[in-house]
C-alpha atoms as a PDB file:
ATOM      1  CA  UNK A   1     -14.703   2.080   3.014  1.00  0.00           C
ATOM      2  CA  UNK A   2     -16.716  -0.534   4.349  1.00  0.00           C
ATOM      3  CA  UNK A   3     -14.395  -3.718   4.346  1.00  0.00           C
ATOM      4  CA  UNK A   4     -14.193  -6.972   2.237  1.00  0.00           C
ATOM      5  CA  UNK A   5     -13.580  -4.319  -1.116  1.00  0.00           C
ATOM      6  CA  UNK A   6     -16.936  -2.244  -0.845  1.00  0.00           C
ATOM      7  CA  UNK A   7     -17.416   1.136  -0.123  1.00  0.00           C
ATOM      8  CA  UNK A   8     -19.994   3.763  -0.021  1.00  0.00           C
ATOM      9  CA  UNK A   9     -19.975   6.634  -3.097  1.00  0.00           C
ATOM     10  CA  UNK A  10     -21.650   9.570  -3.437  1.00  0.00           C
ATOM     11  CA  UNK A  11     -22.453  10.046  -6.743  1.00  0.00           C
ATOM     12  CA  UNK A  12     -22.854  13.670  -8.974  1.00  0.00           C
ATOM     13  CA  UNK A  13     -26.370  12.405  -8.634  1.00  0.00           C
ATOM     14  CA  UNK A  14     -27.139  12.817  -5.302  1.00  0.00           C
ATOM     15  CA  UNK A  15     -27.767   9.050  -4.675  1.00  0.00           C
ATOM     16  CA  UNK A  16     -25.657   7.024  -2.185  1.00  0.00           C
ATOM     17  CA  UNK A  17     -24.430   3.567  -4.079  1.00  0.00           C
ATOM     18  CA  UNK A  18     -22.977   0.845  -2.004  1.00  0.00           C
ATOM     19  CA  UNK A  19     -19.858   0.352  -4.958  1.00  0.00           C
ATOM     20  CA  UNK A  20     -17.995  -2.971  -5.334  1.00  0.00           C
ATOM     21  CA  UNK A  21     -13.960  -2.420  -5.948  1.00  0.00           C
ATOM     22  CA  UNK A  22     -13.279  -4.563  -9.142  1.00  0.00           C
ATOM     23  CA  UNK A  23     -10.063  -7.504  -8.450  1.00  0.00           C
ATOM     24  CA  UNK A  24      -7.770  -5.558 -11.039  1.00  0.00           C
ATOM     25  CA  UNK A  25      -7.528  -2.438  -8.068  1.00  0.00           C
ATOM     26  CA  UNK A  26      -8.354  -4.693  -5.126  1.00  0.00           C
ATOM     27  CA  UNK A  27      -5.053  -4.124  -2.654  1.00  0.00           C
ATOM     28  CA  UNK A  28      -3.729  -2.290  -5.348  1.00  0.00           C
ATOM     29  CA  UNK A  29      -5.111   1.320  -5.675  1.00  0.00           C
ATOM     30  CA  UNK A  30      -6.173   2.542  -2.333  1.00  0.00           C
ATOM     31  CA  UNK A  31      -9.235   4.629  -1.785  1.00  0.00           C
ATOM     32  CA  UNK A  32      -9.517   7.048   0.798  1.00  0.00           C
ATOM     33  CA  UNK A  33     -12.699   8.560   1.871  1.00  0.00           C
ATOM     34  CA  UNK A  34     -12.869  12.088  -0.369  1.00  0.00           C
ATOM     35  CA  UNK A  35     -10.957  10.563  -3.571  1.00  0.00           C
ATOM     36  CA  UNK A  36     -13.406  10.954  -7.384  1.00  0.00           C
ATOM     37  CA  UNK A  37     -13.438   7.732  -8.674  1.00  0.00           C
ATOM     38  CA  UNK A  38     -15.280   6.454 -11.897  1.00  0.00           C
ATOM     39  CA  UNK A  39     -18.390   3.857 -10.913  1.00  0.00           C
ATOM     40  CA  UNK A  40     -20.186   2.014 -13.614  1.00  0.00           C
ATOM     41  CA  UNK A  41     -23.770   1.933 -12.674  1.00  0.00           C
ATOM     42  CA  UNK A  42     -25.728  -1.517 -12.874  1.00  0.00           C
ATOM     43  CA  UNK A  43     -28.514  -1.829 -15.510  1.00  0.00           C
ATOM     44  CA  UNK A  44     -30.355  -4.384 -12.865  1.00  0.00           C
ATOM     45  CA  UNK A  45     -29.338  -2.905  -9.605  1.00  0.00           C
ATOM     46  CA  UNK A  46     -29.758   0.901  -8.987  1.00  0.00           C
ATOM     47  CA  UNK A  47     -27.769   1.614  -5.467  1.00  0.00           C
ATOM     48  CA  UNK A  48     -25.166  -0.944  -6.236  1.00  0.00           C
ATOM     49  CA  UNK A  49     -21.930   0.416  -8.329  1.00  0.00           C
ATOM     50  CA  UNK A  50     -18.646  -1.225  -9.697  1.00  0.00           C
ATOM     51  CA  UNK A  51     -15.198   1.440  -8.812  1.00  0.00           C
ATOM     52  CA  UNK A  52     -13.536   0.943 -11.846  1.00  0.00           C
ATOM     53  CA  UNK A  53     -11.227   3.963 -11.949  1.00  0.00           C
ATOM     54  CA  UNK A  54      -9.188   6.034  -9.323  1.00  0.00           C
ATOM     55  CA  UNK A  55      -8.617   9.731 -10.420  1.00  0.00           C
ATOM     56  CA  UNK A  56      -5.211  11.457  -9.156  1.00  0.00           C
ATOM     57  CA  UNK A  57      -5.256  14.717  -7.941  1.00  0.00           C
ATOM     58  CA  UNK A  58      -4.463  16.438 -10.853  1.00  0.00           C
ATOM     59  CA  UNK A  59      -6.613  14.160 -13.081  1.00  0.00           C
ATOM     60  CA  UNK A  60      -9.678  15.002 -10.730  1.00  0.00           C
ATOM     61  CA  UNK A  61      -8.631  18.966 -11.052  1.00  0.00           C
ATOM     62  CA  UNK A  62      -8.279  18.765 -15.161  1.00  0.00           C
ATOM     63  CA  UNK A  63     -11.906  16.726 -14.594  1.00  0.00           C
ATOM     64  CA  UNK A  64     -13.097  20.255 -12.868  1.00  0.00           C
ATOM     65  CA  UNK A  65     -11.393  22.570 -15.486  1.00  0.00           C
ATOM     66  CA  UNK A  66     -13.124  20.878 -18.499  1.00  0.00           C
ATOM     67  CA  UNK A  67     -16.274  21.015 -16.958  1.00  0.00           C
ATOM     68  CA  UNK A  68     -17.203  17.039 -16.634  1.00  0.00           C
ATOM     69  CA  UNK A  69     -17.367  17.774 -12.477  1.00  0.00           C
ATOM     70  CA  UNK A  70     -20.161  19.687 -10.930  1.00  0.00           C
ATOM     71  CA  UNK A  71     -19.516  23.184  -9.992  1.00  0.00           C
ATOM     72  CA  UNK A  72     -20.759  22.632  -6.489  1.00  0.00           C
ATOM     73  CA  UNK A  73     -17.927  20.317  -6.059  1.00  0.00           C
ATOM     74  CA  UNK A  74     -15.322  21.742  -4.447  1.00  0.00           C
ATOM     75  CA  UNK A  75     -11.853  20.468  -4.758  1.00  0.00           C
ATOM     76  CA  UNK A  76      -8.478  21.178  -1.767  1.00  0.00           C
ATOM     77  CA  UNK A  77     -11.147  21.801   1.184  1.00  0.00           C
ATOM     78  CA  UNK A  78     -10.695  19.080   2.875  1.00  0.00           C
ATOM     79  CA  UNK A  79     -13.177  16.530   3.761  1.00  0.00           C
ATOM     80  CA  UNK A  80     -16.233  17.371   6.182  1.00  0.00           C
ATOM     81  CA  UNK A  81     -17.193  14.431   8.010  1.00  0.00           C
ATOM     82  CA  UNK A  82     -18.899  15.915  11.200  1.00  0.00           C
ATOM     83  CA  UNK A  83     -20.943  18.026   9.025  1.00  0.00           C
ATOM     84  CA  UNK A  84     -20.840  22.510   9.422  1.00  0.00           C
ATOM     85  CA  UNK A  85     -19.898  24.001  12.438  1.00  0.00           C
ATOM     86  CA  UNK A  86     -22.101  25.843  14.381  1.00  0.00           C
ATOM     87  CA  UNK A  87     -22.422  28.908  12.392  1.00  0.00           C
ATOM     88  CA  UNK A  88     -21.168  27.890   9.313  1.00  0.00           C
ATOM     89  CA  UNK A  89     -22.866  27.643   5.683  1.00  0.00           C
ATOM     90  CA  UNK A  90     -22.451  24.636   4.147  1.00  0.00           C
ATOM     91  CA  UNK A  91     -24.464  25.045   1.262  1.00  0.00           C
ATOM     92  CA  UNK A  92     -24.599  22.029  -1.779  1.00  0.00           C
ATOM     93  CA  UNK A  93     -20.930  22.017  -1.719  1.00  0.00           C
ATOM     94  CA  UNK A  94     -19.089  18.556  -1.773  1.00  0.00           C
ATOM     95  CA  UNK A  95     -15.990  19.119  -0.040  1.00  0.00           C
ATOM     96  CA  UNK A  96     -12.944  16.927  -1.542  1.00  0.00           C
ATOM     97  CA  UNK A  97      -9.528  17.165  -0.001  1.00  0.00           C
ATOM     98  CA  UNK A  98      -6.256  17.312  -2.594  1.00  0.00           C
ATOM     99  CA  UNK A  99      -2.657  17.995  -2.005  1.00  0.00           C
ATOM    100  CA  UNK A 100      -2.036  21.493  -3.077  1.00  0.00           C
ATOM    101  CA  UNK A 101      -0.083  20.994  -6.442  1.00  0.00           C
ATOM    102  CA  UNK A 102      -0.748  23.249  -9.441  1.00  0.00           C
ATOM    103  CA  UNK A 103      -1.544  21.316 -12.787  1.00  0.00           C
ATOM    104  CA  UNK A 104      -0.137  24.069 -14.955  1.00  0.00           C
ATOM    105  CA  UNK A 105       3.087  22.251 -14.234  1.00  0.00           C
ATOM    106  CA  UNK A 106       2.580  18.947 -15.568  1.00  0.00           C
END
């Protein structure tokens, strides 16, 4: 989050959009750093995004199961902000932290 209802996304991509959070979810639907949210991409603007959609945890994990994520994207391992530790693999993995709920029981 970056204040005034921008943030920064990384996108399946690779790239790194600055992303605008439209008025509809604006102090509505909270974003946390690690939640999969749905950008629209700009036809004129290529590192600028619009947030137009949230995913819930078991959303993002039925997102996953029907193959529309990444499998590098790694869902419940919490998010790595200081990077590896020292001897540690990190990989291409995203890391995205969930609570641990099982979606077989919605």
């Amino acid at each position: 989050m970056l204040g005034n209802g921008r943030c920064e996304a990384t996108c399946v991509d690779g790239t790194r959009r600055l992303c605008h959070i439209r008025g509809k979810m604006h102090k509505k639907v909270w974003i946390a750093a690690g939640d999969i949210v749905l950008v629209g991409l700009r036809d004129y603007q290529d590192d600028k995004a619009d947030v137009i959609l949230k995913y819930m945890n078991d959303e993002a994990r039925l997102l996953k199961a029907y193959g529309e994520l990444p499998e590098t994207l790694r869902l419940n391992e919490g998010v790595d902000v200081d990077g590896p530790e020292e001897g540690e693999e990190n990989g291409d993995y995203n890391y995205i932290q969930f609570e641990d709920e099982d979606i077989d029981k919605i």
